[in-house]
N, C-alpha and C. Protein backbone atom coordinates (compact mmCIF):
# COMPACT_ATOMS: atom_id res chain seq x y z
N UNK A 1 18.61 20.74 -8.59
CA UNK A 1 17.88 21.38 -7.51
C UNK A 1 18.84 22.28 -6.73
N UNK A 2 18.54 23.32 -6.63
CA UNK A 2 18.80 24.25 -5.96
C UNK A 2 19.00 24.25 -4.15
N UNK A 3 20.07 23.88 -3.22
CA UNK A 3 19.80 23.06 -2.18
C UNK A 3 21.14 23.60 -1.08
N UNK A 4 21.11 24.10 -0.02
CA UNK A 4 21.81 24.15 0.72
C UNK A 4 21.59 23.67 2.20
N UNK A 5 22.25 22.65 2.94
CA UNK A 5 22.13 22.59 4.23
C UNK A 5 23.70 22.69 5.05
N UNK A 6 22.66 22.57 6.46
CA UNK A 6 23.56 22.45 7.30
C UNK A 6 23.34 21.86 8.38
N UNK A 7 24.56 20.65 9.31
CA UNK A 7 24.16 19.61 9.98
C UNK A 7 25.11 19.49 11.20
N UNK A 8 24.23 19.24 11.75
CA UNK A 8 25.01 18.39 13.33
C UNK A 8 24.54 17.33 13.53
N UNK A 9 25.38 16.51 14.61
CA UNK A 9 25.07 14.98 14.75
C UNK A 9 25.18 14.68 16.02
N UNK A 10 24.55 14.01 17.05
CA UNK A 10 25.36 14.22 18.22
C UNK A 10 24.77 12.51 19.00
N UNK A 11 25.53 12.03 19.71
CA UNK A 11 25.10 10.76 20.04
C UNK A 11 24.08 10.79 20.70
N UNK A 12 22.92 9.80 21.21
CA UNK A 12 21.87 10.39 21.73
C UNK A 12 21.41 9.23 22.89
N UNK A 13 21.37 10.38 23.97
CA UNK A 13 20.97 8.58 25.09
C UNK A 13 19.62 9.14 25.47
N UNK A 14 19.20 9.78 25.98
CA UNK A 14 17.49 10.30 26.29
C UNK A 14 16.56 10.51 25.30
N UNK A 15 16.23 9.26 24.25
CA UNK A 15 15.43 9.30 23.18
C UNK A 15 14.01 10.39 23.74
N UNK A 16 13.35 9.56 24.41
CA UNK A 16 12.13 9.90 25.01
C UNK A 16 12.01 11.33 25.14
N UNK A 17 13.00 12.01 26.04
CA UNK A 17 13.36 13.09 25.95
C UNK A 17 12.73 14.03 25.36
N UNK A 18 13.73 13.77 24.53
CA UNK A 18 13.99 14.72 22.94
C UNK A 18 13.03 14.89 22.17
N UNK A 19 12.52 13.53 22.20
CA UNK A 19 10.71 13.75 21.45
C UNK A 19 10.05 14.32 22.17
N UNK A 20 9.97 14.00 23.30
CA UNK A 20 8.84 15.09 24.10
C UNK A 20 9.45 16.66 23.60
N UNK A 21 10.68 16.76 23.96
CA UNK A 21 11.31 18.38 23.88
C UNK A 21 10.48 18.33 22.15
N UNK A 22 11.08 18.21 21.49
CA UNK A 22 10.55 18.51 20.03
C UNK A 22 9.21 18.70 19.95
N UNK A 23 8.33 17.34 20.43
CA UNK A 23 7.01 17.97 20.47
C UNK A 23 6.77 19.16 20.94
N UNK A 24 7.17 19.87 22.32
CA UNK A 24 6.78 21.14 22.92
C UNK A 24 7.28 22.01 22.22
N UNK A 25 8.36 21.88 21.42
CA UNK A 25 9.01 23.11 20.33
C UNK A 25 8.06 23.59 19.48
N UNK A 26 7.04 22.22 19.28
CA UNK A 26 6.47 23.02 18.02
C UNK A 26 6.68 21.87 16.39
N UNK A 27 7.66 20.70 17.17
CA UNK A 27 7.90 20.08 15.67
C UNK A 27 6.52 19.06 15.47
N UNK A 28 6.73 18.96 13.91
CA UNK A 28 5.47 17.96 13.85
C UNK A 28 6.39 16.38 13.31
N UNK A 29 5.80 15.07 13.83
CA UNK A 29 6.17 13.83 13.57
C UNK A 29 5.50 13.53 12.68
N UNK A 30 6.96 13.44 11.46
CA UNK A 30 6.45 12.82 10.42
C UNK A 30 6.22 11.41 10.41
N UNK A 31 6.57 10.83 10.86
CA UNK A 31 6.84 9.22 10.98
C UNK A 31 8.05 8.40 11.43
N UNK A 32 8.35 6.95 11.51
CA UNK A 32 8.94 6.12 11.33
C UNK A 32 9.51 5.62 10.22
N UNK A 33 11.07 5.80 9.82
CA UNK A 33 11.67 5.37 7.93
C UNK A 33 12.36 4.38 8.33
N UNK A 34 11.92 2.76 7.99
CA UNK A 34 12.98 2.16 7.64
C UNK A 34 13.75 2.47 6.22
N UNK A 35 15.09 2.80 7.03
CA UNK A 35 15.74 3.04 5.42
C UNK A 35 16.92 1.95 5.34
N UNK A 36 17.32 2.00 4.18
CA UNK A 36 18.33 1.23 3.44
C UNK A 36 19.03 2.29 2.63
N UNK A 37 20.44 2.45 3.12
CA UNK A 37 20.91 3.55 2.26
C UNK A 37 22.54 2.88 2.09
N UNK A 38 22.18 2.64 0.12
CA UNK A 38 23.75 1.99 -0.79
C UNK A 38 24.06 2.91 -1.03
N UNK A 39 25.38 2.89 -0.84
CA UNK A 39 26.81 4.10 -1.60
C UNK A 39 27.15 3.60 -2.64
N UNK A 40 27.54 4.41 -3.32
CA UNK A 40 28.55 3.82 -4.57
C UNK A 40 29.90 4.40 -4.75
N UNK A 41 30.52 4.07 -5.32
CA UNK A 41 32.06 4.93 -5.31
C UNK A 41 31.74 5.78 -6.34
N UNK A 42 32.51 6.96 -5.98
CA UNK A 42 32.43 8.12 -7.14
C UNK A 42 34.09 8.62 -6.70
N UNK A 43 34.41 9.47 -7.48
CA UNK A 43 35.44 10.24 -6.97
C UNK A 43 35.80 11.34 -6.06
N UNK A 44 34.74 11.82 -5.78
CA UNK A 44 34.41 13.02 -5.13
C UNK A 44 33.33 12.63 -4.12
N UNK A 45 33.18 13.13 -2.67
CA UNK A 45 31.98 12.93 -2.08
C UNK A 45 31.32 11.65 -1.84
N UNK A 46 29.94 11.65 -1.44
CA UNK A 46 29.11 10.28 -1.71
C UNK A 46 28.03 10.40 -2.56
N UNK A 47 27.66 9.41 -3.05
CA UNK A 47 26.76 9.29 -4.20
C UNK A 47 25.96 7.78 -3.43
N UNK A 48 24.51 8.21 -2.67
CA UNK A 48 23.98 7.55 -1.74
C UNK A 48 22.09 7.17 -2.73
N UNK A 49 22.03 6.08 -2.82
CA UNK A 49 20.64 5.39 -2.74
C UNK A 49 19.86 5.52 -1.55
N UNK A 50 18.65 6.18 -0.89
CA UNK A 50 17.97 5.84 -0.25
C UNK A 50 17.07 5.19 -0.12
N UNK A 51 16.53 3.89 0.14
CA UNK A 51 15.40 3.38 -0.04
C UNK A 51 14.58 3.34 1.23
N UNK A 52 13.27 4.09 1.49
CA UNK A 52 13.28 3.85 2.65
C UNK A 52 11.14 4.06 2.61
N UNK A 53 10.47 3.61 4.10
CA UNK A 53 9.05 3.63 3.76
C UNK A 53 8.53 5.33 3.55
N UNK A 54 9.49 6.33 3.96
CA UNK A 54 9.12 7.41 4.44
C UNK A 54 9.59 8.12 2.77
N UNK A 55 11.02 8.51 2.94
CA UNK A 55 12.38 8.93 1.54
C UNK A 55 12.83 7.68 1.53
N UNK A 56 12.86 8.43 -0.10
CA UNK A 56 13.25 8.06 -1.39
C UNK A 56 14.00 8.94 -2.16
N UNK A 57 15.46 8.69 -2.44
CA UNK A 57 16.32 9.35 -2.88
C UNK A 57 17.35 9.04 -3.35
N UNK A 58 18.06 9.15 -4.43
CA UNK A 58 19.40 9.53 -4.78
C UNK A 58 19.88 11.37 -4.65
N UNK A 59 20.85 10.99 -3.94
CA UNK A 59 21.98 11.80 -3.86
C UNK A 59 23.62 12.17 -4.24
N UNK A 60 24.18 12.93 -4.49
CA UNK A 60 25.53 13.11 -4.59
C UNK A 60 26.05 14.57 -3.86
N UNK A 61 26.93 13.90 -2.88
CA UNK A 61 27.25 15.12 -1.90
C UNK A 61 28.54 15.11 -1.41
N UNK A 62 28.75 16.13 -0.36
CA UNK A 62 29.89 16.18 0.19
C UNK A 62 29.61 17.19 1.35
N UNK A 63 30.10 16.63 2.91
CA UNK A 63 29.85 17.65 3.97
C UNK A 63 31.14 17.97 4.00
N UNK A 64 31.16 19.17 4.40
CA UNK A 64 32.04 19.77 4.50
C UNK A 64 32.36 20.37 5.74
N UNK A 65 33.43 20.21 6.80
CA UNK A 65 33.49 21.20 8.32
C UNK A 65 33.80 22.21 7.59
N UNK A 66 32.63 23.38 8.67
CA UNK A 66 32.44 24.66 8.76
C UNK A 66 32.15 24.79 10.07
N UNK A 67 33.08 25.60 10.68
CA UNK A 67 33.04 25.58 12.11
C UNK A 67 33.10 24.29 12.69
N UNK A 68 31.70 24.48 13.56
CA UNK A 68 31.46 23.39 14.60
C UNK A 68 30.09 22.50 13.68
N UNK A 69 29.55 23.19 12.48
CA UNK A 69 28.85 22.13 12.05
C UNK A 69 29.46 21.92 10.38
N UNK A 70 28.82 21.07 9.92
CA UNK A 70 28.95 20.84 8.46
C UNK A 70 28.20 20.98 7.17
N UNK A 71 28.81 21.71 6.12
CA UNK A 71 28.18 22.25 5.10
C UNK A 71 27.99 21.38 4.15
N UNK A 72 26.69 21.19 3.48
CA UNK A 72 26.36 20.01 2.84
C UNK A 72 26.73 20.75 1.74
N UNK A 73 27.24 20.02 0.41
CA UNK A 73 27.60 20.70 -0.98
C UNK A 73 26.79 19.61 -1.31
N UNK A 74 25.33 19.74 -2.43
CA UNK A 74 25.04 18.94 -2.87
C UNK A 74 24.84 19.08 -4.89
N UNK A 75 25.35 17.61 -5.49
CA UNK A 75 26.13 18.01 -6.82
C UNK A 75 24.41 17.06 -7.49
N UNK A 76 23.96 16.57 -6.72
CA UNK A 76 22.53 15.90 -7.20
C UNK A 76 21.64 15.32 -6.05
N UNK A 77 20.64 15.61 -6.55
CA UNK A 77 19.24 15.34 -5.21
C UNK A 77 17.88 15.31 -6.14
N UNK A 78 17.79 14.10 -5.99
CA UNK A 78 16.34 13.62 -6.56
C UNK A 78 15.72 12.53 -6.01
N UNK A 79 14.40 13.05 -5.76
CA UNK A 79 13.36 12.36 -4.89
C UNK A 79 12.94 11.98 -5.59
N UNK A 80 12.23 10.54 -5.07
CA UNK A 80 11.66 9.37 -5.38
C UNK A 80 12.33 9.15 -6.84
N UNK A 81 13.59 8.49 -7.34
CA UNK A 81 14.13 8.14 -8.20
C UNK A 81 13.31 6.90 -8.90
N UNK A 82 13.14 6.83 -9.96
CA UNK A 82 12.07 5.77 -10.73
C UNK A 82 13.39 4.88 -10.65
N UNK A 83 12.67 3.41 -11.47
CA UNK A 83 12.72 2.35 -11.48
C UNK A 83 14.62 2.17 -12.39
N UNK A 84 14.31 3.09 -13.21
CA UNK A 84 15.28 2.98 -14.38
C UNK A 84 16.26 3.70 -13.53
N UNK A 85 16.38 4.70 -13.15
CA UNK A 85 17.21 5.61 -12.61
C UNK A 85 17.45 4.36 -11.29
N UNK A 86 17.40 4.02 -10.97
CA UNK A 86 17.89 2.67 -10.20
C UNK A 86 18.89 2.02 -10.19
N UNK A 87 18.14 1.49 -11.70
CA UNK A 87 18.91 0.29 -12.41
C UNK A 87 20.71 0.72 -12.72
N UNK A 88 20.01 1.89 -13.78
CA UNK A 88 21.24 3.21 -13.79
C UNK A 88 22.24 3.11 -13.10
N UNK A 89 22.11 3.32 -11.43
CA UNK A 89 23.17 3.39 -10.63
C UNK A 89 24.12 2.11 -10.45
N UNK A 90 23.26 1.20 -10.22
CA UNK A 90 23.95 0.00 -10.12
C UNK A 90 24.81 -0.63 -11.24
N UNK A 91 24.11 -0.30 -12.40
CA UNK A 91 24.97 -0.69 -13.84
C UNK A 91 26.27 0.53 -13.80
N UNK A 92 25.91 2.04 -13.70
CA UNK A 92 26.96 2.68 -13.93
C UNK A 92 28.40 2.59 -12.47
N UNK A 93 27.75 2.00 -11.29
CA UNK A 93 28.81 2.10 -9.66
C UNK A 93 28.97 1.07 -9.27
N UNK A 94 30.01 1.13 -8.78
CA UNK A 94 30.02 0.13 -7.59
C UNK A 94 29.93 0.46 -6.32
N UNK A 95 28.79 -0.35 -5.69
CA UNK A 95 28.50 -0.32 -4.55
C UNK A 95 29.83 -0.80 -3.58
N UNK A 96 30.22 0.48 -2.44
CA UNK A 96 30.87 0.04 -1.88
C UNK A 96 30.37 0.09 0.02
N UNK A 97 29.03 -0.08 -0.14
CA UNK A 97 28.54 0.04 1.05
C UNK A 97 27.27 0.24 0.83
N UNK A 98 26.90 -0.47 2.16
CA UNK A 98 25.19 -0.07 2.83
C UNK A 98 24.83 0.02 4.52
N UNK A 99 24.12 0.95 4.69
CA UNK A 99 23.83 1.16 5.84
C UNK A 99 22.17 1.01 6.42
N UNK A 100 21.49 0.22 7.23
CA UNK A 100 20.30 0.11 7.24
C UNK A 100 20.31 0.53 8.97
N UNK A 101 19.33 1.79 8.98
CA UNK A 101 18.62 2.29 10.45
C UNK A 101 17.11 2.39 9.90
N UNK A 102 16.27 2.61 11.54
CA UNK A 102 15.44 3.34 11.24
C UNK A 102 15.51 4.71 12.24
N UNK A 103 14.43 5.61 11.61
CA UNK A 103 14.31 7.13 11.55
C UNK A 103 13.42 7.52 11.56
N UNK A 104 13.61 8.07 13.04
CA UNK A 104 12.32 8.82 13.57
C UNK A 104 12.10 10.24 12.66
N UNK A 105 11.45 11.06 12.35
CA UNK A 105 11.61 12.04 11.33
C UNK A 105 10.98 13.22 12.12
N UNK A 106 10.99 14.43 12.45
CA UNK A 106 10.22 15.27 12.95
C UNK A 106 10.72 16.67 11.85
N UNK A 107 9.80 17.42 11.72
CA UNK A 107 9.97 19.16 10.97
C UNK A 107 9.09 19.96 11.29
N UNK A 108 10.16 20.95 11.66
CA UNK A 108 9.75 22.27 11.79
C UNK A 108 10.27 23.34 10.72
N UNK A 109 9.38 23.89 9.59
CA UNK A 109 9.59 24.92 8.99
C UNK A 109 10.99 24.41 8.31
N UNK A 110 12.39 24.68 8.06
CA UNK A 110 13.25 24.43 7.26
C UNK A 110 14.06 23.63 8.11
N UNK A 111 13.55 23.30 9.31
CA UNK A 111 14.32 22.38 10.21
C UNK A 111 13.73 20.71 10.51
N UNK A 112 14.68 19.84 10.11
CA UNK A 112 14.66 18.41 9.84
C UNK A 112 15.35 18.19 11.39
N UNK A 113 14.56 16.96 12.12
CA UNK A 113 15.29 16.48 13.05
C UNK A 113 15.81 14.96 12.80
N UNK A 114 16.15 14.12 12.87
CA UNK A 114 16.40 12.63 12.58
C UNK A 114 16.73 11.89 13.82
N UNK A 115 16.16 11.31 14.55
CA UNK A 115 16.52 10.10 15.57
C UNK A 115 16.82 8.93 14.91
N UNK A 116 18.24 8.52 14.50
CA UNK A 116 18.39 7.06 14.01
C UNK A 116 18.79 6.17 15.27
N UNK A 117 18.36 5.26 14.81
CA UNK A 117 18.68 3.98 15.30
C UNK A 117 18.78 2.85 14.55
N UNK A 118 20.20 2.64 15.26
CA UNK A 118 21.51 1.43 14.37
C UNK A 118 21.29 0.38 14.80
N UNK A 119 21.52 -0.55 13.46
CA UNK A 119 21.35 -1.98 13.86
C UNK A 119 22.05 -2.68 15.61
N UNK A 120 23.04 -2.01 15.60
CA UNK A 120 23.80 -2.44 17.22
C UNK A 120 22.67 -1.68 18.67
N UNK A 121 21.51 -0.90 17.82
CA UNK A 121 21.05 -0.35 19.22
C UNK A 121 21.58 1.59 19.76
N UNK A 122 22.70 1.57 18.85
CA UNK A 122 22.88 2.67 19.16
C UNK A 122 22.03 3.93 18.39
N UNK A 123 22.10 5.09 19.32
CA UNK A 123 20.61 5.97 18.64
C UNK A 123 21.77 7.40 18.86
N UNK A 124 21.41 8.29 17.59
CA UNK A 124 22.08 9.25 17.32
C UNK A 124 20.86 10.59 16.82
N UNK A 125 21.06 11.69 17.26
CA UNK A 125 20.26 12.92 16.72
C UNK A 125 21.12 13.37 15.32
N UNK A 126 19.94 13.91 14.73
CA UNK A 126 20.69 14.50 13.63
C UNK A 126 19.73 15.81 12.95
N UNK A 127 20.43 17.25 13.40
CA UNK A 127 19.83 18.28 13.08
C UNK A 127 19.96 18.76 11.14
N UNK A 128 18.97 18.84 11.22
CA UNK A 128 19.51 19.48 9.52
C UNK A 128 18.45 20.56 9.05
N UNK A 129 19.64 21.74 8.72
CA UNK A 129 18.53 22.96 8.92
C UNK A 129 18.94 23.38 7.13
N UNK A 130 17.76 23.63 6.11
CA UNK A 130 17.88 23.69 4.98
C UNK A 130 17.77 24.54 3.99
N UNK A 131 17.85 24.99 2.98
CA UNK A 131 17.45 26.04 1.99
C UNK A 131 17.27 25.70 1.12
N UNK A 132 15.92 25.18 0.34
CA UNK A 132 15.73 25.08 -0.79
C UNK A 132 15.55 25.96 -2.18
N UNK A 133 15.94 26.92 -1.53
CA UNK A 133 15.56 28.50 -2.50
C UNK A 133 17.50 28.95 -2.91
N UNK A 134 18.28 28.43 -1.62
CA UNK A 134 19.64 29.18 -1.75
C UNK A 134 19.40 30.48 -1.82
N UNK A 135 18.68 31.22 -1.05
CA UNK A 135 18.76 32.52 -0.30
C UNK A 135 18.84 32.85 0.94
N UNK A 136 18.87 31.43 1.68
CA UNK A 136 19.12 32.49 3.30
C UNK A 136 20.72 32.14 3.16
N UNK A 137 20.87 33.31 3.83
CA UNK A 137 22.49 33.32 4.41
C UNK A 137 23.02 32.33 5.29
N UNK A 138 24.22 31.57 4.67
CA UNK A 138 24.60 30.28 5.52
C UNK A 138 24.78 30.57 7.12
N UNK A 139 25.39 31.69 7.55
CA UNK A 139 25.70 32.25 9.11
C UNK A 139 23.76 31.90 9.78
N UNK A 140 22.73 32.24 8.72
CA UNK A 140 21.47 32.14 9.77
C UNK A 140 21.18 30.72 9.63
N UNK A 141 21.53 29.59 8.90
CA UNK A 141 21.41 28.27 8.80
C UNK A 141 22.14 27.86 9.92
N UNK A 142 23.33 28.08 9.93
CA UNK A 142 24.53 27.72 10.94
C UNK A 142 23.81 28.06 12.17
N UNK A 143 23.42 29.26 12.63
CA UNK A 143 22.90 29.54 14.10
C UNK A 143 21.51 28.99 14.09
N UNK A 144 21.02 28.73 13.63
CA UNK A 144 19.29 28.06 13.66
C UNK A 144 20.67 26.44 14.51
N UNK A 145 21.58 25.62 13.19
CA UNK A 145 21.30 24.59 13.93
C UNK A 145 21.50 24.30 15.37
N UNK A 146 22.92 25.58 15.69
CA UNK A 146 22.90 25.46 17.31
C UNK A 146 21.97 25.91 18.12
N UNK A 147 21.02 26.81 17.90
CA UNK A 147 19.84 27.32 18.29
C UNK A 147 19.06 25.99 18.77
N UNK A 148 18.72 25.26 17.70
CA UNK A 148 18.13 23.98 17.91
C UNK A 148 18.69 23.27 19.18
N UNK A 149 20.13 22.54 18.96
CA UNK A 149 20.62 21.81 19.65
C UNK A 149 20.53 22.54 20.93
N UNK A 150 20.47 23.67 21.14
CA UNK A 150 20.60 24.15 22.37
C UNK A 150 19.40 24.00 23.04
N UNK A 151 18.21 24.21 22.43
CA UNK A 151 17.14 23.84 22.81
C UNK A 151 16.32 22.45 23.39
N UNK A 152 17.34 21.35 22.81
CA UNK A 152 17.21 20.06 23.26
C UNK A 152 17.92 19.75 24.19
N UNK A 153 18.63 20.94 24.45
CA UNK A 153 19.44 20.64 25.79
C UNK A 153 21.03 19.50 25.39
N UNK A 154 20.96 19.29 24.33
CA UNK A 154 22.10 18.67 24.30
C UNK A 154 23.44 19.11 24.03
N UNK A 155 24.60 18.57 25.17
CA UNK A 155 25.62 18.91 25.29
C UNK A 155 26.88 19.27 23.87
N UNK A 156 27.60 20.70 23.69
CA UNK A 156 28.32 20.78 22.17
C UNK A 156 29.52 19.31 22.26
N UNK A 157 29.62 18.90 23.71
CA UNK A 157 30.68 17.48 23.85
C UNK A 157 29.93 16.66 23.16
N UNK A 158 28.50 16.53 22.71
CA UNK A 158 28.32 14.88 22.04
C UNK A 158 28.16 14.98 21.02
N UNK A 159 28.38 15.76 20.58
CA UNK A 159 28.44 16.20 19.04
C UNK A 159 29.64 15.15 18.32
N UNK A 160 29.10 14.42 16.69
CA UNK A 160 29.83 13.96 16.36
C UNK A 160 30.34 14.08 14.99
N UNK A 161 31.03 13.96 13.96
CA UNK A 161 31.21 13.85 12.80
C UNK A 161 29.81 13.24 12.13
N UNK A 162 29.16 13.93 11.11
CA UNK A 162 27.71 13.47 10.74
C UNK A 162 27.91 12.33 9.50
N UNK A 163 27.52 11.29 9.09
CA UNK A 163 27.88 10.34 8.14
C UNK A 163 27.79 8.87 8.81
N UNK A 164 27.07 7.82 8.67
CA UNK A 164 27.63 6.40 9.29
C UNK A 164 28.15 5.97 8.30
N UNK A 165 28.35 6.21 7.44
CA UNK A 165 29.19 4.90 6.18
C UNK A 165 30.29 6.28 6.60
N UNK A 166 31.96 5.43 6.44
CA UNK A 166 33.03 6.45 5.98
C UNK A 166 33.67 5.63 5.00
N UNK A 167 34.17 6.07 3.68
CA UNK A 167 34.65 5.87 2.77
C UNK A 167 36.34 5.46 3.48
């Protein structure tokens, strides 16, 4: 698949907020994801299981800093992975991690918002603005996501490194 994004992360204390702000933007709520998301070791990047009520996914990636946000390089992305392709991972990796939140989901047009919330309670935003064609120019991905963040009013100080598992 053909796939480019780009992401910010930023800690998040005015949940309520933000959903209201998003609603008035214009985003639509997709739902509530409990997810479950296993890593496996690879050599390069992460290579992530999603299991979740909303996505469903295997991935293999790598963010990358660019500027002030991060460039997703993605080497595989497939939704709703069958049963076998499962099995697959676990026989071919080793799992060296799992992370379980849930995820508020909202979209607008090529823009993904994510409200997680961590088992400890803590709640984090997570912008992700996308190209599934790999024709827009990364500079108008990059300014959409601060565009966004700016619009939620949230500060470029709470901005954090995007990822909860670190290798």
């Amino acid at each position: 698949m053909t796939y480019q994004d780009f992401t910010l992360k930023a800690r998040l204390y005015e949940r309520v907020a933000v959903e209201q702000q998003l609603l008035a933007l214009g985003f639509t709520y997709i739902g509530l994801d409990a997810q479950r998301d296993t890593y496996f070791r690879v050599s390069q990047g992460k290579l992530k299981l999603r299991q979740g009520t909303i996505e469903n996914l295997v991935t293999h990636y790598e963010r990358l800093p660019d500027k002030s946000t991060e460039k997703t390089v993605v080497y595989q992305y497939d939704l709703n992975p069958s049963s076998q392709q499962i099995t697959g991972l676990y026989a071919a990796h080793e799992v060296v991690g799992v992370v379980e939140k849930s995820r508020r989901i909202y979209r607008l047009a090529n823009v993904k918002i994510h409200l997680d919330t961590m088992a400890t309670g803590e709640e984090f935003l997570e912008i992700e603005v996308f190209d599934h064609t790999n024709q827009l120019p990364a500079r108008e991905l990059e300014a959409r996501c601060h565009q966004v963040l700016a619009s939620l009013g949230i500060a470029t100080e709470a901005l954090l490194p995007t990822g909860y598992f670190k290798q």
